[in-house]
N, C-alpha and C. Protein backbone atom coordinates (compact mmCIF):
# COMPACT_ATOMS: atom_id res chain seq x y z
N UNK A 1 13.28 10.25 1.37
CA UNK A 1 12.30 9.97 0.33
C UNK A 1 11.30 8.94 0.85
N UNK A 2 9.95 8.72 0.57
CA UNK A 2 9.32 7.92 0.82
C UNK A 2 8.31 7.82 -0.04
N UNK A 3 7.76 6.35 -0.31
CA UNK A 3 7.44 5.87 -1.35
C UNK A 3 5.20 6.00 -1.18
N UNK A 4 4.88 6.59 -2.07
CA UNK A 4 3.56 7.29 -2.20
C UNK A 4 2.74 6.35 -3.12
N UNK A 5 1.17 6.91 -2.59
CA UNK A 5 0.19 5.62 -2.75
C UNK A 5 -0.26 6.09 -4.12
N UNK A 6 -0.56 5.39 -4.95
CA UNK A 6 -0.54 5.20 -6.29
C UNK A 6 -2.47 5.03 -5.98
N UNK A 7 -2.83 6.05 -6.83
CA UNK A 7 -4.89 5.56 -6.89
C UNK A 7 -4.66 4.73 -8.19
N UNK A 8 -5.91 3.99 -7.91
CA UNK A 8 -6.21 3.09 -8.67
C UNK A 8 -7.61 3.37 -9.80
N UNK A 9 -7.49 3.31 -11.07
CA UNK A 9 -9.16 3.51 -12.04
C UNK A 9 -10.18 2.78 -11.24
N UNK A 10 -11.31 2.94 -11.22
CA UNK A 10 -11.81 3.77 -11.24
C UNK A 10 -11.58 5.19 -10.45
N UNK A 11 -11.30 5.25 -9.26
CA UNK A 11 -11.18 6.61 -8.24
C UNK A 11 -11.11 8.13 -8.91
N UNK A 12 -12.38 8.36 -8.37
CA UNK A 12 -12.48 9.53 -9.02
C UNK A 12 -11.50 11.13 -9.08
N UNK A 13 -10.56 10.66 -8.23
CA UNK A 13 -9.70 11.59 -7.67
C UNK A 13 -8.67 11.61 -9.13
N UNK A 14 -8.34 10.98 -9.43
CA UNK A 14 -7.73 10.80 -10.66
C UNK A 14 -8.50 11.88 -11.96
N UNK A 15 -9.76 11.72 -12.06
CA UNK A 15 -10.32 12.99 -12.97
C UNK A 15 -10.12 14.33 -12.23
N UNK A 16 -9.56 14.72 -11.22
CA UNK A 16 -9.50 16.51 -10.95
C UNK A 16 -7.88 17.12 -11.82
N UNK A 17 -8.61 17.92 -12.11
CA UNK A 17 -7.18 18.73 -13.58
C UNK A 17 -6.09 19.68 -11.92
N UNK A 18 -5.16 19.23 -12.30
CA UNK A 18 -4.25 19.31 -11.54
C UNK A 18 -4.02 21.10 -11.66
N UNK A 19 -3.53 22.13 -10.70
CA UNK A 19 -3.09 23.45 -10.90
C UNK A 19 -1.82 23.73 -10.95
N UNK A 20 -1.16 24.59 -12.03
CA UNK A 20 -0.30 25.11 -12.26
C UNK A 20 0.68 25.11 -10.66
N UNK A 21 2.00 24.67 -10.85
CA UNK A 21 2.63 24.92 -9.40
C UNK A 21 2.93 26.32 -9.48
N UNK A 22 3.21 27.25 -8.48
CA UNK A 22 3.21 28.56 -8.52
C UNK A 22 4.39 29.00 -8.35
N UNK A 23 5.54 27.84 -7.54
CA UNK A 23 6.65 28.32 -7.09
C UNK A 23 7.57 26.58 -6.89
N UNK A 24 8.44 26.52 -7.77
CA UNK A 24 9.29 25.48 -7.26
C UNK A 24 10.16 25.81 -6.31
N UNK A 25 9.81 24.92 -5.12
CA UNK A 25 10.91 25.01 -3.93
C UNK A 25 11.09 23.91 -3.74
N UNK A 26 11.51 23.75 -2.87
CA UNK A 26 11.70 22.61 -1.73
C UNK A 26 11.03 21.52 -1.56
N UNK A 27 9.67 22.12 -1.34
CA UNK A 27 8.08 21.10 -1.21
C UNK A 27 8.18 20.37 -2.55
N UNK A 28 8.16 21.13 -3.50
CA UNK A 28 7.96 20.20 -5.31
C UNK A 28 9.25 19.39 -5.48
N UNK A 29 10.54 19.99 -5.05
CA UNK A 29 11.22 18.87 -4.85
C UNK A 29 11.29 18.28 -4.35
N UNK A 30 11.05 18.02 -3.40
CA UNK A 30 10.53 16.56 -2.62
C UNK A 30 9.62 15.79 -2.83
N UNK A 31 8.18 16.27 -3.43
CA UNK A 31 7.45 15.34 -4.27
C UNK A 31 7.98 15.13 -5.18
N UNK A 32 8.80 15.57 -6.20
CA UNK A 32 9.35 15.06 -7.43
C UNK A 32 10.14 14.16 -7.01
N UNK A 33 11.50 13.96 -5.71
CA UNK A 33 11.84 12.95 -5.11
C UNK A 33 11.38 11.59 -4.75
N UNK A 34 10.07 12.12 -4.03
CA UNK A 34 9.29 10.70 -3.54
C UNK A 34 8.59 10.09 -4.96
N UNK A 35 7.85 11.00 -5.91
CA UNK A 35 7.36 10.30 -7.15
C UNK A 35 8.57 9.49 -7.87
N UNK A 36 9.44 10.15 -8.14
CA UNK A 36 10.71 9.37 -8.97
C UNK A 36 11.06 7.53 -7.51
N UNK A 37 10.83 7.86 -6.77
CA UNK A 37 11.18 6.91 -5.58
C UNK A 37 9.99 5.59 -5.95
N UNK A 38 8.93 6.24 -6.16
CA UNK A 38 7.46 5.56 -6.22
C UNK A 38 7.48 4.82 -7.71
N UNK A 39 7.47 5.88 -8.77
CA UNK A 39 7.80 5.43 -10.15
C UNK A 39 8.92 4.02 -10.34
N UNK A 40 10.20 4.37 -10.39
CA UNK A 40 10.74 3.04 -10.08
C UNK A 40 10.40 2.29 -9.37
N UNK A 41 9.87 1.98 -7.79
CA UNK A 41 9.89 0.85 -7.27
C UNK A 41 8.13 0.49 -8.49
N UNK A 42 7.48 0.91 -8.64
CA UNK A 42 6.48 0.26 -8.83
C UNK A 42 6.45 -1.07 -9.79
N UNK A 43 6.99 -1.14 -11.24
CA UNK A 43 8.06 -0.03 -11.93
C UNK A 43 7.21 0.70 -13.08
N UNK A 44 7.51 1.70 -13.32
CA UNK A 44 6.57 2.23 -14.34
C UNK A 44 7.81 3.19 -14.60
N UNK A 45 7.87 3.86 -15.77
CA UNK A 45 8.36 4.77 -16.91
C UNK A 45 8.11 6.10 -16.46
N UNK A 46 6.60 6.23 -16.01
CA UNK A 46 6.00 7.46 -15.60
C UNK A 46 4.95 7.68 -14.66
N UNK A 47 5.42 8.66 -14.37
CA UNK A 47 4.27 8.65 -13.28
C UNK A 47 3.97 10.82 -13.07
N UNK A 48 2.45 11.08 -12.94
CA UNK A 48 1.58 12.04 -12.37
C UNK A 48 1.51 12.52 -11.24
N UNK A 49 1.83 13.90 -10.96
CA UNK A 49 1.17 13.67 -9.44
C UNK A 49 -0.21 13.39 -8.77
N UNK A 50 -0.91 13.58 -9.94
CA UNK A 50 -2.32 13.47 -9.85
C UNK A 50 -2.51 11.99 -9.55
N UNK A 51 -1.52 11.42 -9.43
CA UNK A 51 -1.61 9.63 -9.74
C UNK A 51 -1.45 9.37 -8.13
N UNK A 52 -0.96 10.41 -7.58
CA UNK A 52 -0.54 10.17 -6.03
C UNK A 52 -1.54 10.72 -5.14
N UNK A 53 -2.38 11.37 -5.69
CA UNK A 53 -3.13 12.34 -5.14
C UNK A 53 -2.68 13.81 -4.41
N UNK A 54 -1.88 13.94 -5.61
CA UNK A 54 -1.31 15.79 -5.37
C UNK A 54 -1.71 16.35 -6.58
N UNK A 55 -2.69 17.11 -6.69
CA UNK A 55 -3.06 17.72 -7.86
C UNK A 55 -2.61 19.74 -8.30
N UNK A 56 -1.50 18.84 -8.49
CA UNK A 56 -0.37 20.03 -8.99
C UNK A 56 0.15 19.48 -10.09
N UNK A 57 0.83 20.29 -11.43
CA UNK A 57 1.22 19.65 -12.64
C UNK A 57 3.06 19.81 -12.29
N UNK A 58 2.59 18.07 -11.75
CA UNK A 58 4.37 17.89 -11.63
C UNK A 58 4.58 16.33 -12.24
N UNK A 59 5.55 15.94 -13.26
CA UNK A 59 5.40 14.88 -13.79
C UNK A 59 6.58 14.22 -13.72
N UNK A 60 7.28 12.75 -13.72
CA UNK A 60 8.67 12.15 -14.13
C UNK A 60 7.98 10.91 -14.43
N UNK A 61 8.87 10.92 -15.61
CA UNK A 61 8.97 10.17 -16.42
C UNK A 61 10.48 9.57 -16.79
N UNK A 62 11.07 8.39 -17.43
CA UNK A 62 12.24 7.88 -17.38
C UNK A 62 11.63 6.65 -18.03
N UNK A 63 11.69 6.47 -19.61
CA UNK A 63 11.94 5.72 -20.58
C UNK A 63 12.93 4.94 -20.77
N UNK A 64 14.09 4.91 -20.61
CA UNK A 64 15.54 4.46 -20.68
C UNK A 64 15.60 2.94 -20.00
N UNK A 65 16.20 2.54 -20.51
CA UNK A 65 16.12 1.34 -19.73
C UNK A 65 17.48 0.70 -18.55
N UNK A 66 17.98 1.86 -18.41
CA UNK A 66 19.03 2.00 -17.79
C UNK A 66 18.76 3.29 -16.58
N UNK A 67 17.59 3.28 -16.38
CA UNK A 67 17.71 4.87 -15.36
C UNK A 67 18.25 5.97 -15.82
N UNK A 68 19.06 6.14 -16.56
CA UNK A 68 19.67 7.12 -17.33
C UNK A 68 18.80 8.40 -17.96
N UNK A 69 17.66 7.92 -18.27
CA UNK A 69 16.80 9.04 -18.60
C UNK A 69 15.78 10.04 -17.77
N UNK A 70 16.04 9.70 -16.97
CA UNK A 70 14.93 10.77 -15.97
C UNK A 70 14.94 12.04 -16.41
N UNK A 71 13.63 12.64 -16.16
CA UNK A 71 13.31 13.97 -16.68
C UNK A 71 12.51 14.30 -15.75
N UNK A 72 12.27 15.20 -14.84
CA UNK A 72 11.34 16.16 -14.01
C UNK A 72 10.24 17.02 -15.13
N UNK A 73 9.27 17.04 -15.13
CA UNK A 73 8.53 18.19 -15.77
C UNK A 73 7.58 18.88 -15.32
N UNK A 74 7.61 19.73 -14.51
CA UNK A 74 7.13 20.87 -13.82
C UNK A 74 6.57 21.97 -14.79
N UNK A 75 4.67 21.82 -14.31
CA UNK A 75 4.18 22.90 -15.44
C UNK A 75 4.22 22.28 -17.05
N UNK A 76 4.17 21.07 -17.15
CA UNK A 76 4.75 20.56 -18.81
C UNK A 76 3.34 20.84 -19.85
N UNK A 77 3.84 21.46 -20.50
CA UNK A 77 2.42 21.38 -21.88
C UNK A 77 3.03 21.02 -23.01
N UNK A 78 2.60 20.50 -23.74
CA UNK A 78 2.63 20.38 -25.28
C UNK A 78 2.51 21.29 -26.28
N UNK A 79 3.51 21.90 -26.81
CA UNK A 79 3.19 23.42 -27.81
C UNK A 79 2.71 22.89 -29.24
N UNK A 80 3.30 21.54 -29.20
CA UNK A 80 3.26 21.48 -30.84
C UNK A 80 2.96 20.11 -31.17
N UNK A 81 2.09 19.09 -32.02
CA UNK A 81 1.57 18.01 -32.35
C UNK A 81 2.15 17.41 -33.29
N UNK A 82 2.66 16.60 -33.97
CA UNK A 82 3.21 16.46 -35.42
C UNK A 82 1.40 16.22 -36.20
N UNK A 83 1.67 16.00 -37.20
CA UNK A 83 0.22 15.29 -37.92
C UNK A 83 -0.02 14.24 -37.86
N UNK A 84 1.26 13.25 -37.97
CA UNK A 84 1.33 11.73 -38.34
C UNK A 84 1.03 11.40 -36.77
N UNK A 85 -0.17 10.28 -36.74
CA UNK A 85 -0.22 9.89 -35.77
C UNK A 85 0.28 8.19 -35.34
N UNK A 86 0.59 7.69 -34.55
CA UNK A 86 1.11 6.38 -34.82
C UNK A 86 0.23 5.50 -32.94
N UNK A 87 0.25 4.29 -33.42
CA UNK A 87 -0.62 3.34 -32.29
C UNK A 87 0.60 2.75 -31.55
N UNK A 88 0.18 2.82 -29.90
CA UNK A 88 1.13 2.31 -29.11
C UNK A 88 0.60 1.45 -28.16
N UNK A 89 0.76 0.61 -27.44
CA UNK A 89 0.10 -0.61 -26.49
C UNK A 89 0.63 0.18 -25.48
N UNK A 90 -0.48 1.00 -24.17
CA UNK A 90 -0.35 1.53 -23.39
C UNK A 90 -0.85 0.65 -22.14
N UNK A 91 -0.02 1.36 -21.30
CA UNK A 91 -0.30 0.51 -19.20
C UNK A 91 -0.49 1.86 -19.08
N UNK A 92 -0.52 1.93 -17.19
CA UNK A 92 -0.57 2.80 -16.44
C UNK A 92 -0.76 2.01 -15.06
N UNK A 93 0.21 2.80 -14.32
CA UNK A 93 0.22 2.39 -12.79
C UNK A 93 -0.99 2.65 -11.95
N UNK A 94 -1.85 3.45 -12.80
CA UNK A 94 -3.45 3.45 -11.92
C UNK A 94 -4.42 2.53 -12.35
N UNK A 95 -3.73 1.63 -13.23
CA UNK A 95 -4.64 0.88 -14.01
C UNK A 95 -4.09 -0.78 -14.37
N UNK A 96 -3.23 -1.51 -13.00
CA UNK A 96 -2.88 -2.24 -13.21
C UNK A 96 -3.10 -3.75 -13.88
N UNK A 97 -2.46 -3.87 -14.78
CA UNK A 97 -2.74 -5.37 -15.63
C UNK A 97 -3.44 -5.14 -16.66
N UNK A 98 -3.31 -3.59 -17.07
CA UNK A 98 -4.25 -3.59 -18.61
C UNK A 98 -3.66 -2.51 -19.11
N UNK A 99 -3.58 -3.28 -20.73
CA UNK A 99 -2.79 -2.80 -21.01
C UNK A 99 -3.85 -2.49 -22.81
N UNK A 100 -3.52 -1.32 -23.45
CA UNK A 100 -4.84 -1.69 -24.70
C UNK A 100 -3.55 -0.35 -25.89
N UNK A 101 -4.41 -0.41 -26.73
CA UNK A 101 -3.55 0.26 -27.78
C UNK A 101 -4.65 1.31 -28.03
N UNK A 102 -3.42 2.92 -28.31
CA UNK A 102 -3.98 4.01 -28.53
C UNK A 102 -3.48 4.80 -29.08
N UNK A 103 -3.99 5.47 -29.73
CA UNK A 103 -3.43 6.34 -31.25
C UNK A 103 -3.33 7.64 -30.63
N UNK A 104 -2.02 8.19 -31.06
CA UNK A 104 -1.56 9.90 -30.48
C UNK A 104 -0.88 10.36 -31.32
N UNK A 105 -0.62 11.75 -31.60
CA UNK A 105 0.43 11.86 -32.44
C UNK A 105 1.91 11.65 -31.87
N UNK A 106 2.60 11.46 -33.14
CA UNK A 106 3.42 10.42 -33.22
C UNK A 106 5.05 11.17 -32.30
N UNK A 107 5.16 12.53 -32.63
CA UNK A 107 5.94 13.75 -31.91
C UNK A 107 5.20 14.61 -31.42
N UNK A 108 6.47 15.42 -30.42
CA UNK A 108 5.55 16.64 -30.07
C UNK A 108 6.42 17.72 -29.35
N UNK A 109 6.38 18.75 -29.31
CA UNK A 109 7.43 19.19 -28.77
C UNK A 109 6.76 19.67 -27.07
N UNK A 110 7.66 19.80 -26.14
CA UNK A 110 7.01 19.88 -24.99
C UNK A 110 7.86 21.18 -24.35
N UNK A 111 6.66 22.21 -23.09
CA UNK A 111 7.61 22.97 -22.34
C UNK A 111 7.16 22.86 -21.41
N UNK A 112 8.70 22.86 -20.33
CA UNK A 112 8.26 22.56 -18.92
C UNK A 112 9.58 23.43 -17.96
N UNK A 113 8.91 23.79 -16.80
CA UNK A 113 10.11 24.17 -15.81
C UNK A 113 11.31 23.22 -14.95
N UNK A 114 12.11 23.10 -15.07
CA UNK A 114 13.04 22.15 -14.09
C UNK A 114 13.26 21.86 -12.58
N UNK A 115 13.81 21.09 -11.79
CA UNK A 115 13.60 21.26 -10.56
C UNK A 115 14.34 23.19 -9.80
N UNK A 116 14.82 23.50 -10.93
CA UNK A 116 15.43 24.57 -10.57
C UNK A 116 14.35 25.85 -10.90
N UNK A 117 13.64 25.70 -11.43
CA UNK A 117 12.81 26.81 -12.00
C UNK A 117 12.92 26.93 -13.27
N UNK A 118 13.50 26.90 -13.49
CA UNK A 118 14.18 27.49 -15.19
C UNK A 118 13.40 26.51 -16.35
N UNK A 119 13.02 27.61 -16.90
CA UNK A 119 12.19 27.00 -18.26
C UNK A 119 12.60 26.28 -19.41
N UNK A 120 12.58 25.05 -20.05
CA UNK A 120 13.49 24.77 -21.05
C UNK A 120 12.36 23.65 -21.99
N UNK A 121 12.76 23.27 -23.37
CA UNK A 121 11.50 22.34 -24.24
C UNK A 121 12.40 21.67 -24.97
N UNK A 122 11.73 20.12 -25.14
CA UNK A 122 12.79 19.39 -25.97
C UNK A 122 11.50 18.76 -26.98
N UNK A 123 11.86 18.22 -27.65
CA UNK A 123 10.95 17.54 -28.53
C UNK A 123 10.97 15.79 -28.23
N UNK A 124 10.13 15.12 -28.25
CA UNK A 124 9.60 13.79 -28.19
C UNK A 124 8.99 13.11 -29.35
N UNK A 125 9.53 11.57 -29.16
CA UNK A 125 9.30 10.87 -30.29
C UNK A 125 9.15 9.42 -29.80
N UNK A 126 8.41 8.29 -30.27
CA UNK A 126 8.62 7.20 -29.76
C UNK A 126 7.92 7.30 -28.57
N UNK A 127 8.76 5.95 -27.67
CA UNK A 127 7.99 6.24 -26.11
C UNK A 127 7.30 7.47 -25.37
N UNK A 128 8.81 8.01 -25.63
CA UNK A 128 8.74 9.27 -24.99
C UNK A 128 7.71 10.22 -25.33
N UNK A 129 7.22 10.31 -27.17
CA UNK A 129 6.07 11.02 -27.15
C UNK A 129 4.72 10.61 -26.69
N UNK A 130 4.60 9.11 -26.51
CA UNK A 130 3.89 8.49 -25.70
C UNK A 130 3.64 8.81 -24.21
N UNK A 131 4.49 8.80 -23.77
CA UNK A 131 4.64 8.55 -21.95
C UNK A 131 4.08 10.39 -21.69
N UNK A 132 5.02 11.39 -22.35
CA UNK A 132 4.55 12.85 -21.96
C UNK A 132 3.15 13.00 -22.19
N UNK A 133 2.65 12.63 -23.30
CA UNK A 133 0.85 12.65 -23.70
C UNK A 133 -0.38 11.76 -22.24
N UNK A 134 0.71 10.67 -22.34
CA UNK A 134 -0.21 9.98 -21.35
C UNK A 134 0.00 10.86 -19.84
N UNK A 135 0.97 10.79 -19.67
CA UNK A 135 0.97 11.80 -18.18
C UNK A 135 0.14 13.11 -18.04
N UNK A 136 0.24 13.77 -19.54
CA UNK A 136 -0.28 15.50 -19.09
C UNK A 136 -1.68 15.45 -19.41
N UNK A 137 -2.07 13.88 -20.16
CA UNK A 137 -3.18 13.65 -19.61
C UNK A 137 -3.89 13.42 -18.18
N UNK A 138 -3.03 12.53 -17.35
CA UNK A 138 -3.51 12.77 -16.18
C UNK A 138 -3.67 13.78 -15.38
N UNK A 139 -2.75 15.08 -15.87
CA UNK A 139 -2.90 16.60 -15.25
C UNK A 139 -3.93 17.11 -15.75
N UNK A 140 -4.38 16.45 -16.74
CA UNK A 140 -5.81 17.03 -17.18
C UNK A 140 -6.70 16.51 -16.68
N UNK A 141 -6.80 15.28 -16.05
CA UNK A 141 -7.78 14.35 -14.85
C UNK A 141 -8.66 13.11 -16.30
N UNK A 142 -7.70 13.09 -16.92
CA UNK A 142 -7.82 12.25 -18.03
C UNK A 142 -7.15 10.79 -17.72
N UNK A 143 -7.88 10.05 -18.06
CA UNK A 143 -6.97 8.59 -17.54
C UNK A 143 -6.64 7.69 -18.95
N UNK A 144 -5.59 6.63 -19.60
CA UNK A 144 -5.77 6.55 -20.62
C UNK A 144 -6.96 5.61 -21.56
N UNK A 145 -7.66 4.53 -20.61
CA UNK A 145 -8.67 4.14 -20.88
C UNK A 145 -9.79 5.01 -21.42
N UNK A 146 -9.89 6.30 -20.84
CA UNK A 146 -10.79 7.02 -21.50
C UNK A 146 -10.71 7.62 -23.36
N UNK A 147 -9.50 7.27 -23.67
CA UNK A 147 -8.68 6.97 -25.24
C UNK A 147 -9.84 5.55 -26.01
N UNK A 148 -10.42 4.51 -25.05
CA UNK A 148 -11.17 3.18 -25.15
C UNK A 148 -12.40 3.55 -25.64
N UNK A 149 -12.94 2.49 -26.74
CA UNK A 149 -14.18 2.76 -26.39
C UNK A 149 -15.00 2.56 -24.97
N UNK A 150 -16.27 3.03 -25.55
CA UNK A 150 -16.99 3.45 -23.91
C UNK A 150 -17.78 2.06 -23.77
N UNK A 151 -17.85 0.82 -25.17
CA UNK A 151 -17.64 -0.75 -24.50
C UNK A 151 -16.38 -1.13 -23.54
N UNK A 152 -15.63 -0.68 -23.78
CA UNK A 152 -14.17 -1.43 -23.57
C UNK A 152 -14.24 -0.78 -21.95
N UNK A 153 -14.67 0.32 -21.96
CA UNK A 153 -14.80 1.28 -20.36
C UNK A 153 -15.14 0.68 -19.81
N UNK A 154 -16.64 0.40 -20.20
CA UNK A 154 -17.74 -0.47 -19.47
C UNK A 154 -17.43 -1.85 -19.14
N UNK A 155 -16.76 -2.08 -19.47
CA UNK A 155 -16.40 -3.57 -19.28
C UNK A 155 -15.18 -3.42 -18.27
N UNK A 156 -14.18 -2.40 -18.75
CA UNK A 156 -13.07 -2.70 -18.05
C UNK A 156 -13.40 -1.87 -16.07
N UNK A 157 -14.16 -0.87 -16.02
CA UNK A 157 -15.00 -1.05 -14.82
C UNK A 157 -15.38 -1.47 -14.36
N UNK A 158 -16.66 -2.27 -15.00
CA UNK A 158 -16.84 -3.35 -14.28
C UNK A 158 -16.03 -4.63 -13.53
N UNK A 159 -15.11 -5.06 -14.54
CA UNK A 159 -14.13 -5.77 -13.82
C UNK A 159 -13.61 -5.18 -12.82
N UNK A 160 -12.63 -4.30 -12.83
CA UNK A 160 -11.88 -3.54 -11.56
C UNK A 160 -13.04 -3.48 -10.91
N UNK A 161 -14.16 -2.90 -10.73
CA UNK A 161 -14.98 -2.80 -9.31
C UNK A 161 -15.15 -4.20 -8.63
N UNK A 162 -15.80 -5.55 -10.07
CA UNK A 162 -15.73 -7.03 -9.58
C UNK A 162 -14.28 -7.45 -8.22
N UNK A 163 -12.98 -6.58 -8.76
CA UNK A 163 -11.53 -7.36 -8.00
C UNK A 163 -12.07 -6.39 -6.86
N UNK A 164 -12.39 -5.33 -6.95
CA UNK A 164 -12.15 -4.29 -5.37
C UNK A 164 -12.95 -5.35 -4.77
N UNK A 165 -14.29 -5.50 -5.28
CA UNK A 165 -15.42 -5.98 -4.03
C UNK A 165 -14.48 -7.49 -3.33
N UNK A 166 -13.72 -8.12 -4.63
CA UNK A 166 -13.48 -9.87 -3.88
C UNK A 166 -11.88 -9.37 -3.17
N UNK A 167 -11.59 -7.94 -3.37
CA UNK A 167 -10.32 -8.00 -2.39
C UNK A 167 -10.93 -7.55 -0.88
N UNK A 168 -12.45 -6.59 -0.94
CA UNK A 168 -12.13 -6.13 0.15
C UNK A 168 -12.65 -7.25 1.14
N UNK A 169 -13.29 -8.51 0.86
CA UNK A 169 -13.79 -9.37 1.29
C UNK A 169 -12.57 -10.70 1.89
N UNK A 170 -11.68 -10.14 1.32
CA UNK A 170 -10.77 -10.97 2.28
C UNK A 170 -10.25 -10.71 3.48
């Protein structure tokens, strides 16, 4: 396993909508390996492949606070929305040290393929309906700041470009 480079907001590589994987083998398990490898050490809950710069819809995620929850989601969509929507204080590992609150619905039921192929859907609530929304957003080349207003954008760009320019100057 080896541990993969995480893009950072702005980078535009992050907006390309990731393609359907065509065939789980070997190759997707091993990126699902190295992402789950990457995800914990960083530490984050979840992580995209689009976040690594593999734009294929392969996602893990692991809410639990014990490791205990890992989930692979290969191909994952959302079939179903609840109505009730509820506000959550969101991060993201492409978007380090900011963190802002964003309204989603509140469940949802999700389908996705396993590292085995095999198709299966569970429903989400809480974090978890959180963390799946924010990820299959990034398979959509959606980042969650773009949830912000387009003050809050503007501002929060500007800063991140302000840290790139005084890091690359060291």
């Amino acid at each position: 396993m080896a541990l993969l480079n995480i893009l950072h907001y702005p980078d535009k590589r992050l907006h390309k909508v990731a393609k359907p994987v065509a065939q789980v083998d070997d190759r997707i398990r091993k990126l699902a390996a190295d992402m789950i490898e990457t995800m914990y050490d960083a530490p984050g809950v979840g992580l995209a492949a689009t976040q690594v710069d593999v734009h294929e819809r392969v996602v893990v995620i692991d809410v639990s606070e014990d490791k205990e929850g890992l989930m692979v989601l290969i191909n994952p969509e959302i079939i179903s929305y609840s109505d009730e929507q509820k506000t959550y204080e969101e991060g993201c590992l492409s978007v380090p040290g900011v963190y802002d609150e964003v309204e989603r619905p509140s469940t949802v039921r999700v389908r996705a393929l396993n590292l085995e192929g095999e198709p299966f859907e569970f429903d989400a609530e809480g974090l978890l309906a959180v963390c799946v929304q924010h990820e299959i957003d990034h398979l959509n080349g959606r980042v969650f700041v773009q949830h912000l207003s387009m003050l809050k954008q503007t501002r929060l760009k500007a800063k991140l470009r302000k840290e790139q320019r005084e890091l690359e100057r060291v």
